[in-house]
N, C-alpha and C. Protein backbone atom coordinates (compact mmCIF):
# COMPACT_ATOMS: atom_id res chain seq x y z
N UNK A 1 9.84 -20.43 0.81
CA UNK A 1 8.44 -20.72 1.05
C UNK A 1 7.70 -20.62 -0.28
N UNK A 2 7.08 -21.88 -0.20
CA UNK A 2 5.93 -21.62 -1.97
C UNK A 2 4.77 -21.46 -1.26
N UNK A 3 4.51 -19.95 -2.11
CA UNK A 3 2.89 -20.39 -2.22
C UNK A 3 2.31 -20.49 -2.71
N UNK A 4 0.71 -21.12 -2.67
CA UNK A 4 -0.06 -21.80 -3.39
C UNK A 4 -1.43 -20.77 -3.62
N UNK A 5 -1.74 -20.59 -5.06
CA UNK A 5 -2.53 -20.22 -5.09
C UNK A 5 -3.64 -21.36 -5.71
N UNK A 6 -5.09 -20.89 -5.41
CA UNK A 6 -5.87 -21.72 -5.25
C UNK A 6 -6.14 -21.54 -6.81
N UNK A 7 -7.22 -22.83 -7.75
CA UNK A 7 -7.46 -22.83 -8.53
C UNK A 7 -8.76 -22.26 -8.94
N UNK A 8 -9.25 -22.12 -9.69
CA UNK A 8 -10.84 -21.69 -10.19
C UNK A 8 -11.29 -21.89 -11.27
N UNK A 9 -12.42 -22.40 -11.32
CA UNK A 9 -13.39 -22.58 -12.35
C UNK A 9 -13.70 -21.10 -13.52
N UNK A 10 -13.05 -20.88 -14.52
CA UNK A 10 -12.99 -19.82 -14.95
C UNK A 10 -13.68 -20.13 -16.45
N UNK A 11 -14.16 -21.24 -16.57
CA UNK A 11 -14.92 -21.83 -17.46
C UNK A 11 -16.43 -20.69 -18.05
N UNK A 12 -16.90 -20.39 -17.10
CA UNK A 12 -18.26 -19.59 -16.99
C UNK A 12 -17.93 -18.23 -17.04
N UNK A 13 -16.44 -17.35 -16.83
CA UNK A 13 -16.17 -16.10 -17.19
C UNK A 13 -16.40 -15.60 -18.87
N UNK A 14 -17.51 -14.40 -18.51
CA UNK A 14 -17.50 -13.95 -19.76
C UNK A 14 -16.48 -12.71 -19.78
N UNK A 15 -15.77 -13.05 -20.65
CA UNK A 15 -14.40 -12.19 -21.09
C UNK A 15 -14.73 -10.83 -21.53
N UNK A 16 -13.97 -9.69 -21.71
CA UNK A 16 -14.18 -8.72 -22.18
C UNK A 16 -12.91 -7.66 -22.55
N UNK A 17 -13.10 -7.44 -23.84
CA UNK A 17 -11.50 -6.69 -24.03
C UNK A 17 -11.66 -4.89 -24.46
N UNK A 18 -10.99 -4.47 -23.88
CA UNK A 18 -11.01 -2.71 -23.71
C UNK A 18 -11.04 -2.22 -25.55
N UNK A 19 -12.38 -1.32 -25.22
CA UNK A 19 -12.57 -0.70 -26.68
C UNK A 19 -11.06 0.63 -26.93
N UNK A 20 -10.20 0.30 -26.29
CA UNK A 20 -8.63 0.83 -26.96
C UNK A 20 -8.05 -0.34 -27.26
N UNK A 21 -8.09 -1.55 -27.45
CA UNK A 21 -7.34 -2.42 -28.13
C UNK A 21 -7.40 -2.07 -29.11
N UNK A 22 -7.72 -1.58 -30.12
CA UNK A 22 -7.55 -1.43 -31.72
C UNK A 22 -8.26 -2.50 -32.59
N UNK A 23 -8.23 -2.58 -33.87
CA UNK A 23 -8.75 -3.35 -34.72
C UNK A 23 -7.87 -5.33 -34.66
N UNK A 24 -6.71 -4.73 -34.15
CA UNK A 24 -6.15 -5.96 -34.36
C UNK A 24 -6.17 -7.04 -33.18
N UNK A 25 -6.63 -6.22 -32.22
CA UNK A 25 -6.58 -7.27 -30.80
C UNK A 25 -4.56 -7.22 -30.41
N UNK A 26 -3.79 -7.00 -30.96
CA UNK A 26 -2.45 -7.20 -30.21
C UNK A 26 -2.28 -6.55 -29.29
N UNK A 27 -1.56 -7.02 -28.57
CA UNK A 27 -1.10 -6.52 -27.05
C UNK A 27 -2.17 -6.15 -26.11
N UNK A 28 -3.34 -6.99 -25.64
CA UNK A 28 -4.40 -6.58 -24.98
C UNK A 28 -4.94 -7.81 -24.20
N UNK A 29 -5.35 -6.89 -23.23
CA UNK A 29 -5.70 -8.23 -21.77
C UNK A 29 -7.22 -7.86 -21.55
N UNK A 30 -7.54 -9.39 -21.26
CA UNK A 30 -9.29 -9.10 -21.48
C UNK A 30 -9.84 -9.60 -19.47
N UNK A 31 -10.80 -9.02 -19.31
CA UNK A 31 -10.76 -9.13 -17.87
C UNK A 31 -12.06 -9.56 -18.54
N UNK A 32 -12.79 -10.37 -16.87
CA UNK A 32 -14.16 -11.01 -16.68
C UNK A 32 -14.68 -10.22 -15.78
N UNK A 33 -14.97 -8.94 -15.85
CA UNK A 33 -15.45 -8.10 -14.69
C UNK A 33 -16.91 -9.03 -14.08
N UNK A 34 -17.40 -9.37 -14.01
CA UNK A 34 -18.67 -9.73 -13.30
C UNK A 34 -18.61 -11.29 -13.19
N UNK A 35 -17.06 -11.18 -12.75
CA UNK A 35 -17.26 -12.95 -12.46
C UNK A 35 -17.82 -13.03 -11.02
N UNK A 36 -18.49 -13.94 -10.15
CA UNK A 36 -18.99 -14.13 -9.09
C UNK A 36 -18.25 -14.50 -7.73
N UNK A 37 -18.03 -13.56 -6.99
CA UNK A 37 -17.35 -13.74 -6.16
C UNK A 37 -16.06 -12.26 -6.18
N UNK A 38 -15.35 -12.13 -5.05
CA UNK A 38 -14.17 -11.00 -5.12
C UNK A 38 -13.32 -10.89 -5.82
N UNK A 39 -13.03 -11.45 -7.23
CA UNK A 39 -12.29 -11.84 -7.33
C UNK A 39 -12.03 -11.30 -9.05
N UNK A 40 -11.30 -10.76 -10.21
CA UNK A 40 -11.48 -9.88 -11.21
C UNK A 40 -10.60 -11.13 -12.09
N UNK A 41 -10.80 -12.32 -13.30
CA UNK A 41 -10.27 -12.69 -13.46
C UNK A 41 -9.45 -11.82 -15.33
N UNK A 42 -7.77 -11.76 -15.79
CA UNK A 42 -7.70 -11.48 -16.68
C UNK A 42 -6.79 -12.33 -17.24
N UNK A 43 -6.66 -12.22 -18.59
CA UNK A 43 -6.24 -13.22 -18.84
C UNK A 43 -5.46 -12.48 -20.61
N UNK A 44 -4.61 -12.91 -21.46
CA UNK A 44 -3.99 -12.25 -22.51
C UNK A 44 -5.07 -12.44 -23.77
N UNK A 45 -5.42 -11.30 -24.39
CA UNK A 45 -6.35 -11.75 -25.98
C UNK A 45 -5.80 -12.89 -26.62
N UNK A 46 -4.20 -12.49 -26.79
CA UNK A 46 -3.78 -13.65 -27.72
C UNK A 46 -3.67 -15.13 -27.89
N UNK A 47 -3.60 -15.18 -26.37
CA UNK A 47 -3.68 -16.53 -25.61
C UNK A 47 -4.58 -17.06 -24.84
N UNK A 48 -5.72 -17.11 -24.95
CA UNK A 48 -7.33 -17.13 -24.38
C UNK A 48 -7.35 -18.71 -23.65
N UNK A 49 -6.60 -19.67 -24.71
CA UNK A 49 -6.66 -21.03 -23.80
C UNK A 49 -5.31 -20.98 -22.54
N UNK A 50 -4.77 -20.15 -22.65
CA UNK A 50 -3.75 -19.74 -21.49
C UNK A 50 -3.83 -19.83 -20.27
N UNK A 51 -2.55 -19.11 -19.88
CA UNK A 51 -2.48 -18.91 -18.58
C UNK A 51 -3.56 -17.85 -17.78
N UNK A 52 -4.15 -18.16 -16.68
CA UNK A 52 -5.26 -16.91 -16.42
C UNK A 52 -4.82 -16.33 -15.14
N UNK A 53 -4.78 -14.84 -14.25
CA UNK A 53 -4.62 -14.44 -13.39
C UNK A 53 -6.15 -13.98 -12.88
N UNK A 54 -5.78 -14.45 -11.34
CA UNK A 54 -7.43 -13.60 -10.57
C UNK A 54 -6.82 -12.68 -9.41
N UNK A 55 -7.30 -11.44 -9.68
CA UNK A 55 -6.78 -10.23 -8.79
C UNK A 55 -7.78 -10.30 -7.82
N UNK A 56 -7.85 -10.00 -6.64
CA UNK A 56 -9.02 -9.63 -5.80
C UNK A 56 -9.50 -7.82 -6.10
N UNK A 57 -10.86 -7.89 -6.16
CA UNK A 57 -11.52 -6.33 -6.81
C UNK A 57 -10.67 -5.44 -6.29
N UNK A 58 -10.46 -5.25 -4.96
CA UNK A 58 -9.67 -4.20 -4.94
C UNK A 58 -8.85 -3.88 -4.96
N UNK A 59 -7.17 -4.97 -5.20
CA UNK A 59 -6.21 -4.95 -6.20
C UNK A 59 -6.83 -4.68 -7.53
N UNK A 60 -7.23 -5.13 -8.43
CA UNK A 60 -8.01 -4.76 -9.41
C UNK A 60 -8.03 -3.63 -10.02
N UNK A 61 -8.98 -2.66 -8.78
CA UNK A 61 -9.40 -1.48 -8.94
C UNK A 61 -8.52 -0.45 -9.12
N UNK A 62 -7.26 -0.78 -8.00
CA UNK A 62 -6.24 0.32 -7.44
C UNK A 62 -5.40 0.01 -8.80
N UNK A 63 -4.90 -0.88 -9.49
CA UNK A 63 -4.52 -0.53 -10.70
C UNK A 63 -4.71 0.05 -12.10
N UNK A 64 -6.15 -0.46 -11.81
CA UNK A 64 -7.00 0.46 -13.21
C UNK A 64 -6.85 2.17 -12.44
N UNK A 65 -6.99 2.23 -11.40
CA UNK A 65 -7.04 3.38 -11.18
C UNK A 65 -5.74 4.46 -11.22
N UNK A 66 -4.98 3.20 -11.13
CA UNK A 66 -3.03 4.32 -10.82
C UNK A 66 -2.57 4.41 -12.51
N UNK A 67 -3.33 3.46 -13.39
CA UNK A 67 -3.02 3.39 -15.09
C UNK A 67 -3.25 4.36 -15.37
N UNK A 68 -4.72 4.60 -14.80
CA UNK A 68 -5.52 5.56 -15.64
C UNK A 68 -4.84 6.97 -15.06
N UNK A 69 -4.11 7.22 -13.81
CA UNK A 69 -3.61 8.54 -13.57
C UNK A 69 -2.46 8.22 -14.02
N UNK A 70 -1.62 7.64 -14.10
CA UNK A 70 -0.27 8.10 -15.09
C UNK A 70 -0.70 8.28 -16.67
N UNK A 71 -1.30 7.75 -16.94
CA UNK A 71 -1.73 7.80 -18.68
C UNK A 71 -2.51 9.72 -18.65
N UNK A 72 -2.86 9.69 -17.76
CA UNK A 72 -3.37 11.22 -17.51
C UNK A 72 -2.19 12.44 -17.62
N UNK A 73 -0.82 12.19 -16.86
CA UNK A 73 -0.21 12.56 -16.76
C UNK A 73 0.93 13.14 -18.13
């Protein structure tokens, strides 16, 4: 079974990349937190005309949140 995920206008996302990326930008994923609608789009620094993923917020959330407790750990 394929499935299809739907496409989106990600044209109007303003991007944003975590003040722990470092000076160089490598290895860092920039999310559009306040894109419109449920939906959290991120996408790779390095590759900006790329490939893009859209999480729904609260997938989203539950990962920033399980990062941030193992990195605690």
């Amino acid at each position: 079974m394929k499935r299809h995920s739907p496409e989106y206008d990600l044209s109007t996302a303003a991007w944003y990349k975590s003040s722990y990326s470092g000076g160089d930008g490598a290895d860092c994923l920039e999310v559009a937190p306040n894109f419109p609608g449920p939906l959290v789009p991120v996408r790779d620094s390095k590759t900006p005309r790329g490939p893009k993923l859209a999480f729904r917020a609260e997938a989203w959330s539950a990962f920033v949140t399980d990062v941030k407790n193992s990195c605690a750990e």
